[in-house]
N, C-alpha and C. Protein backbone atom coordinates (compact mmCIF):
# COMPACT_ATOMS: atom_id res chain seq x y z
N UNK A 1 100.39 92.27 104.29
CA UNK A 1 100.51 93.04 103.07
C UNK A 1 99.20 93.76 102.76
N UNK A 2 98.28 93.04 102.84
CA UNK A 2 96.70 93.27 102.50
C UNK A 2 96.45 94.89 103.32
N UNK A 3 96.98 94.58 104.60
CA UNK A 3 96.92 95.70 105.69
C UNK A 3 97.18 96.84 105.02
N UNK A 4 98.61 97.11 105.09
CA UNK A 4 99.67 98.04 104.65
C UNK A 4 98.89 98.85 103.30
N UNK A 5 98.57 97.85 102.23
CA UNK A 5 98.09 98.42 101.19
C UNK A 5 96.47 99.06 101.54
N UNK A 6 95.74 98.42 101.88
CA UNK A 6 94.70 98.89 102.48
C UNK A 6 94.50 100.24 103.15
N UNK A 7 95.95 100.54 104.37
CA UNK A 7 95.77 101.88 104.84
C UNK A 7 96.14 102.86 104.31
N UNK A 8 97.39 102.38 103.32
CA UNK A 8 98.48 103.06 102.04
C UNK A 8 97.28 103.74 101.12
N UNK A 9 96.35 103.05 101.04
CA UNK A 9 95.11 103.60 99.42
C UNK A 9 94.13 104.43 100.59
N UNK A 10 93.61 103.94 101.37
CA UNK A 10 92.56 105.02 102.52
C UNK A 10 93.45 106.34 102.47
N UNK A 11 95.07 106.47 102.74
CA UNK A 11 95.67 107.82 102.79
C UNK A 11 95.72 108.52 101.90
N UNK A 12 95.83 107.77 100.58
CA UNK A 12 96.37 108.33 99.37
C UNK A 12 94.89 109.26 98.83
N UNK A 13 93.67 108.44 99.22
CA UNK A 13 92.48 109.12 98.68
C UNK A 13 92.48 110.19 99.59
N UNK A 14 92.51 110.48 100.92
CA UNK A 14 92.61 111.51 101.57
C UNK A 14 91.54 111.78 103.04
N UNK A 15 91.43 109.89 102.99
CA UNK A 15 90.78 109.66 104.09
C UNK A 15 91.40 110.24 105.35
N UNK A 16 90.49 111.45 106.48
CA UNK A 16 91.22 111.43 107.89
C UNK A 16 92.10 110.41 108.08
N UNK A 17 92.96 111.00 108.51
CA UNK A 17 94.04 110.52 109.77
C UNK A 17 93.17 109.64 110.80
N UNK A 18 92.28 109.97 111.34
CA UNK A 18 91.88 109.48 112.48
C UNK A 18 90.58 108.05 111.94
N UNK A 19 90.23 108.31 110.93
CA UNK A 19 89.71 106.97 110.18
C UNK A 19 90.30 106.09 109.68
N UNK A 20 91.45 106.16 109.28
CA UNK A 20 92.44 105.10 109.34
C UNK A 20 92.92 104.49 110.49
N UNK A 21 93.34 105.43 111.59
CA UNK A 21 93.87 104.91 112.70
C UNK A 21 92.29 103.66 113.02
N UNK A 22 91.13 104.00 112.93
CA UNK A 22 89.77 103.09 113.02
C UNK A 22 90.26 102.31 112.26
N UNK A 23 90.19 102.00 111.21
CA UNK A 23 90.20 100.54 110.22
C UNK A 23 91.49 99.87 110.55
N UNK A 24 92.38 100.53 111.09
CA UNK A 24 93.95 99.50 111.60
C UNK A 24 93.21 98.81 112.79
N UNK A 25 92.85 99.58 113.56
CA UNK A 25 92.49 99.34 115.07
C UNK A 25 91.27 97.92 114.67
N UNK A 26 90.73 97.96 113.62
CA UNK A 26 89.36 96.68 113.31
C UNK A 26 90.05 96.04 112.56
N UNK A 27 90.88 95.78 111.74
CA UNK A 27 91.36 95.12 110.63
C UNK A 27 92.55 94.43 111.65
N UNK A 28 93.16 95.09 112.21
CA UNK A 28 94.24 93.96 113.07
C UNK A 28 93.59 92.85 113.49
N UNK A 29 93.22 92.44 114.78
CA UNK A 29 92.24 91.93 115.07
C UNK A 29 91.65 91.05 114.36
N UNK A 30 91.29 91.35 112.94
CA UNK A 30 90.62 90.56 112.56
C UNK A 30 91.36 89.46 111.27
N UNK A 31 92.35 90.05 111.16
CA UNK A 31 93.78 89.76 110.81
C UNK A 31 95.09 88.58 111.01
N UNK A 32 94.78 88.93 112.68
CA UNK A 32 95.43 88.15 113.52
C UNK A 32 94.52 86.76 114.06
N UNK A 33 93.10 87.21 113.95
CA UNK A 33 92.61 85.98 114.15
C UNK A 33 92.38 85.04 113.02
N UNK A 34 92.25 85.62 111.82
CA UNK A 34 92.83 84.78 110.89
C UNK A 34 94.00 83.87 110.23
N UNK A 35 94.98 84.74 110.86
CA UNK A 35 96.40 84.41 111.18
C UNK A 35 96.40 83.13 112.13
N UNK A 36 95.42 82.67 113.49
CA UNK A 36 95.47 82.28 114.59
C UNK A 36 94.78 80.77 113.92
N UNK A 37 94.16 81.21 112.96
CA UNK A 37 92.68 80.07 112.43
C UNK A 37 93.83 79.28 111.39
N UNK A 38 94.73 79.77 110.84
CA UNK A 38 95.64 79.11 109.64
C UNK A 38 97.34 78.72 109.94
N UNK A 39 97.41 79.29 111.74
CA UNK A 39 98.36 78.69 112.23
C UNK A 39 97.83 77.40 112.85
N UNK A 40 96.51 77.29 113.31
CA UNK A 40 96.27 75.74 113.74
C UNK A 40 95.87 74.90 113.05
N UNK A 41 95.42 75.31 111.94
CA UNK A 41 95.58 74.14 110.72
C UNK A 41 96.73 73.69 110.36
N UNK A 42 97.58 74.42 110.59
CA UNK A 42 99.37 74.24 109.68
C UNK A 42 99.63 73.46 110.93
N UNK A 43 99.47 73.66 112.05
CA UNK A 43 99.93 72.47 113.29
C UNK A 43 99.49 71.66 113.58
N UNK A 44 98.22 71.18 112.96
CA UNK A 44 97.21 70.20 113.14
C UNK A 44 97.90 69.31 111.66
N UNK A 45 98.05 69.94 110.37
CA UNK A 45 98.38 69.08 109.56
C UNK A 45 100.02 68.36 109.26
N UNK A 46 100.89 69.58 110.07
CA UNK A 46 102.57 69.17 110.65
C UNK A 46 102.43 67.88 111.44
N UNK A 47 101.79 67.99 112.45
CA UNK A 47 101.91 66.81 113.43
C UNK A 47 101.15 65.51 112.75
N UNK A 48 100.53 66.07 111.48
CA UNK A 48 99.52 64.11 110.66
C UNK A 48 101.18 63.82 110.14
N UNK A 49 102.29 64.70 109.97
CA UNK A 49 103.15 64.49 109.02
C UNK A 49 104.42 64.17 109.86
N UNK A 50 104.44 64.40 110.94
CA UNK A 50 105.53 64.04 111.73
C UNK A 50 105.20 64.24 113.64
N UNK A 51 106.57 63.30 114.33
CA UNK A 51 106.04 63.03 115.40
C UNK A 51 106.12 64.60 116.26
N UNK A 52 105.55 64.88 117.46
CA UNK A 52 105.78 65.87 117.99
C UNK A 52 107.43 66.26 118.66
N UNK A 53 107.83 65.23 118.93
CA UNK A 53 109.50 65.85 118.85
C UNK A 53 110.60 65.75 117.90
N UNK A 54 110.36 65.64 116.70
CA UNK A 54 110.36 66.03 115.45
C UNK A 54 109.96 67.59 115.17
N UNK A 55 108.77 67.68 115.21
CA UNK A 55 108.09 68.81 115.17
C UNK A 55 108.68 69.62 115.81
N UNK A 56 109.18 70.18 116.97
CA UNK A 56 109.82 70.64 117.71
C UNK A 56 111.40 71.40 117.32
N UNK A 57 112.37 70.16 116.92
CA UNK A 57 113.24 70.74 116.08
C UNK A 57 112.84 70.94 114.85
N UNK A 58 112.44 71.16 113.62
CA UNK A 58 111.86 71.07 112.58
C UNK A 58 111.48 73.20 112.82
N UNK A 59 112.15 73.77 111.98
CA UNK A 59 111.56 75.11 111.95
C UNK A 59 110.46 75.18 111.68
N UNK A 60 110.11 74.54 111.18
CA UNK A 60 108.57 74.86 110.35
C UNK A 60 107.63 74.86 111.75
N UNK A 61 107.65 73.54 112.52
CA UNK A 61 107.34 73.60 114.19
C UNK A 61 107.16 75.26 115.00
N UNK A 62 108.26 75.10 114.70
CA UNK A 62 109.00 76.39 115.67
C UNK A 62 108.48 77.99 115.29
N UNK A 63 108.47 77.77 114.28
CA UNK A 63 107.79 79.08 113.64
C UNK A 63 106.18 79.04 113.87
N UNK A 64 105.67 78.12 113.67
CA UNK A 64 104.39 77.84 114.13
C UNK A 64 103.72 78.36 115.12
N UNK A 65 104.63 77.57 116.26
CA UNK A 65 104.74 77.64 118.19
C UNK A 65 104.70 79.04 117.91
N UNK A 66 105.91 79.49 117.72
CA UNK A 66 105.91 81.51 118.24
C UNK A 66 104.75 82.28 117.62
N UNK A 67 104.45 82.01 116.06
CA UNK A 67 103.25 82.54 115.55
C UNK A 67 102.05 82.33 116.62
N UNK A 68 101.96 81.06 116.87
CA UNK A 68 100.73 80.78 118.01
C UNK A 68 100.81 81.39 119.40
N UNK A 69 102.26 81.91 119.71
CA UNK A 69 101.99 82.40 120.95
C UNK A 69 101.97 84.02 120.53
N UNK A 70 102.46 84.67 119.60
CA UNK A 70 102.13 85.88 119.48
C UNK A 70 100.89 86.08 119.21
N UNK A 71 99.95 85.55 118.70
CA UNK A 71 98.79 86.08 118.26
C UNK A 71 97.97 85.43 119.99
N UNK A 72 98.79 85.04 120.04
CA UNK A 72 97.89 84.70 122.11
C UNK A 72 98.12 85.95 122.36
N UNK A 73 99.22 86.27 122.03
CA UNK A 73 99.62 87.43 123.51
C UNK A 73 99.24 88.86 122.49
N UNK A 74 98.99 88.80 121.55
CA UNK A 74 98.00 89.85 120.94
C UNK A 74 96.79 89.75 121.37
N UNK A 75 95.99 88.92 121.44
CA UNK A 75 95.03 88.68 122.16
C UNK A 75 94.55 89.01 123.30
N UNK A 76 95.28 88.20 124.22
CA UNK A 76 95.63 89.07 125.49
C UNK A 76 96.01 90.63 125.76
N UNK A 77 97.37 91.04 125.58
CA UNK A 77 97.20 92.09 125.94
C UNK A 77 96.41 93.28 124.96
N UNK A 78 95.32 92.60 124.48
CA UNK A 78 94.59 93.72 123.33
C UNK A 78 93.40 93.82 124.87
N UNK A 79 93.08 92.37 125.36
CA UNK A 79 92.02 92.09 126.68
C UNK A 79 92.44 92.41 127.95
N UNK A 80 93.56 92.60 128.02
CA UNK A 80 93.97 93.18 129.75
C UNK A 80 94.85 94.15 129.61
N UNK A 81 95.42 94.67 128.80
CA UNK A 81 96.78 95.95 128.74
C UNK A 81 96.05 96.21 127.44
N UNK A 82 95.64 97.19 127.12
CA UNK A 82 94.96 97.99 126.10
C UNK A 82 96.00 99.36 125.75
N UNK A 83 96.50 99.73 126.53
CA UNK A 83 97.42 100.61 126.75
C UNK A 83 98.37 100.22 125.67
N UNK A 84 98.64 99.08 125.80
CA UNK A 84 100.21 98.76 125.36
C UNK A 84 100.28 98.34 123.55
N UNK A 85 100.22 99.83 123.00
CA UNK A 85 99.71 99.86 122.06
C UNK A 85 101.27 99.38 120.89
N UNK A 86 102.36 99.42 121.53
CA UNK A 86 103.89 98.70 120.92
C UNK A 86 103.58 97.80 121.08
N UNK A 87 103.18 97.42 121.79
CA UNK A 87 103.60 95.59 122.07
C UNK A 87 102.29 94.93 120.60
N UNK A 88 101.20 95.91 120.70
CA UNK A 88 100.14 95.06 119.79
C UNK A 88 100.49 95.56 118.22
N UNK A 89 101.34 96.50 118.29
CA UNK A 89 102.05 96.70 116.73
C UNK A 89 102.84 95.76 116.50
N UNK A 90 103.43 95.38 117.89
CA UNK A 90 105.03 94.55 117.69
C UNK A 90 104.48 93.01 117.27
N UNK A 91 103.57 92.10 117.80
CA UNK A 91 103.00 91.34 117.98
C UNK A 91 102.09 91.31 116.55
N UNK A 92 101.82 92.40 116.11
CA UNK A 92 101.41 92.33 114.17
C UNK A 92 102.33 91.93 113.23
N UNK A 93 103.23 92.81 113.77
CA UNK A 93 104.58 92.67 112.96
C UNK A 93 105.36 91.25 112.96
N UNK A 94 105.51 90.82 114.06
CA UNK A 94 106.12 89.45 114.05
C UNK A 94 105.77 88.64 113.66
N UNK A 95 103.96 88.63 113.74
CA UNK A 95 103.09 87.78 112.96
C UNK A 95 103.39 87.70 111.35
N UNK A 96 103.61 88.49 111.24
CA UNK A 96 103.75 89.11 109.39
C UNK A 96 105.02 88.42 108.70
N UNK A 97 106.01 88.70 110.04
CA UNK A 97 107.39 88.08 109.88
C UNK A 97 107.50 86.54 109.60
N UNK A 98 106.91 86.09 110.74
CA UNK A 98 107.04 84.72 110.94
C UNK A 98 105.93 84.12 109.60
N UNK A 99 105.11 84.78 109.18
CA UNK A 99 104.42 84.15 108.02
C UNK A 99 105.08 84.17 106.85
N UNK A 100 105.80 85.07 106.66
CA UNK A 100 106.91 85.51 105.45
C UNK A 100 108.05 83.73 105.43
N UNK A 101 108.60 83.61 106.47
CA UNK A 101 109.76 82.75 106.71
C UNK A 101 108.76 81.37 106.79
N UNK A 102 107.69 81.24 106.89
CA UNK A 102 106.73 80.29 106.84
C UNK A 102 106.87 79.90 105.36
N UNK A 103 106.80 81.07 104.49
CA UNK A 103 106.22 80.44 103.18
C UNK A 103 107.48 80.59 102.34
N UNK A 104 109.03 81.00 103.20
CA UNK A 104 109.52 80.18 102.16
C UNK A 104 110.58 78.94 103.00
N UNK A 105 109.49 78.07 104.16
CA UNK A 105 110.44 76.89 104.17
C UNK A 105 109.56 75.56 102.98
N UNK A 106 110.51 74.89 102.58
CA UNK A 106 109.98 73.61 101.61
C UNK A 106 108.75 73.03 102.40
N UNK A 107 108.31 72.48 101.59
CA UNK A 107 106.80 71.54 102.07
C UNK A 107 107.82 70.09 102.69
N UNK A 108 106.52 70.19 103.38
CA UNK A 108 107.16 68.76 104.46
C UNK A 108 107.43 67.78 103.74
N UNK A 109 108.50 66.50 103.73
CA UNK A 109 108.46 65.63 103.24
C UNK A 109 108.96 65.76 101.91
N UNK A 110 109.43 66.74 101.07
CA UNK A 110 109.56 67.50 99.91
C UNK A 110 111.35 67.14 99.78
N UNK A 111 111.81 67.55 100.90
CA UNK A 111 113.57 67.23 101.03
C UNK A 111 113.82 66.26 100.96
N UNK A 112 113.23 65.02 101.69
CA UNK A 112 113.82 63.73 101.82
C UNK A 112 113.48 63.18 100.32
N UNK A 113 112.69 63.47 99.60
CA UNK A 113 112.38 62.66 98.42
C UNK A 113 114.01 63.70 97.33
N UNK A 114 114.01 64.69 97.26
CA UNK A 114 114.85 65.96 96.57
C UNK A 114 116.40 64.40 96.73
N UNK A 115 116.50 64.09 98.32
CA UNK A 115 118.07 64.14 98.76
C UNK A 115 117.91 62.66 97.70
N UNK A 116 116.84 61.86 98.18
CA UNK A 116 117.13 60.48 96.93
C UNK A 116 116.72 59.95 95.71
């Protein structure tokens, strides 16, 4: 969101075209590795809360896992396919996604107390 609005106000003032395309190109990146730093806390503190094959079926798991491998493979192909400038939009975007559906599953442990 932070992004979007960020490049949304650089346009609106009447910053170049081509200075924005700069601050997407530095702000991803730095974005996604923040993204990368607060998906391994959320999997480091899932697994104090349940066993790893638990975790596994458990969306909250699962959403995790793919967040952690997209921001790998943002990573990556930002370091060996530079070219592949869809895949590192696509790989923002999913990140964004999967954080969205992150924050609205219940807190762990939150249901079983709700059901009794």
């Amino acid at each position: 969101m932070m992004h979007f609005v960020l490049l949304g106000v650089l346009e609106k003032l009447g910053f170049a075209s081509l200075l924005v395309q700069e601050v997407a190109q530095y702000a991803r990146p730095l974005l996604i590795g923040f993204a990368l730093a607060c998906v391994l806390l959320q999997l480091w503190v899932l697994k104090q809360t349940m066993p790893c094959k638990q975790m596994l079926k458990d969306s909250r798991g699962q959403l995790l896992l793919a967040t952690l491998m997209l921001c790998s493979s943002f990573f990556m192909c930002r370091a060996f396919w530079p070219a592949a400038q869809y895949w590192l939009v696509y790989s923002y975007l999913a990140v964004g996604m999967c954080g969205v559906l992150l924050v609205l599953q219940p807190i762990p442990g939150r249901h079983s107390q709700l059901l009794s």
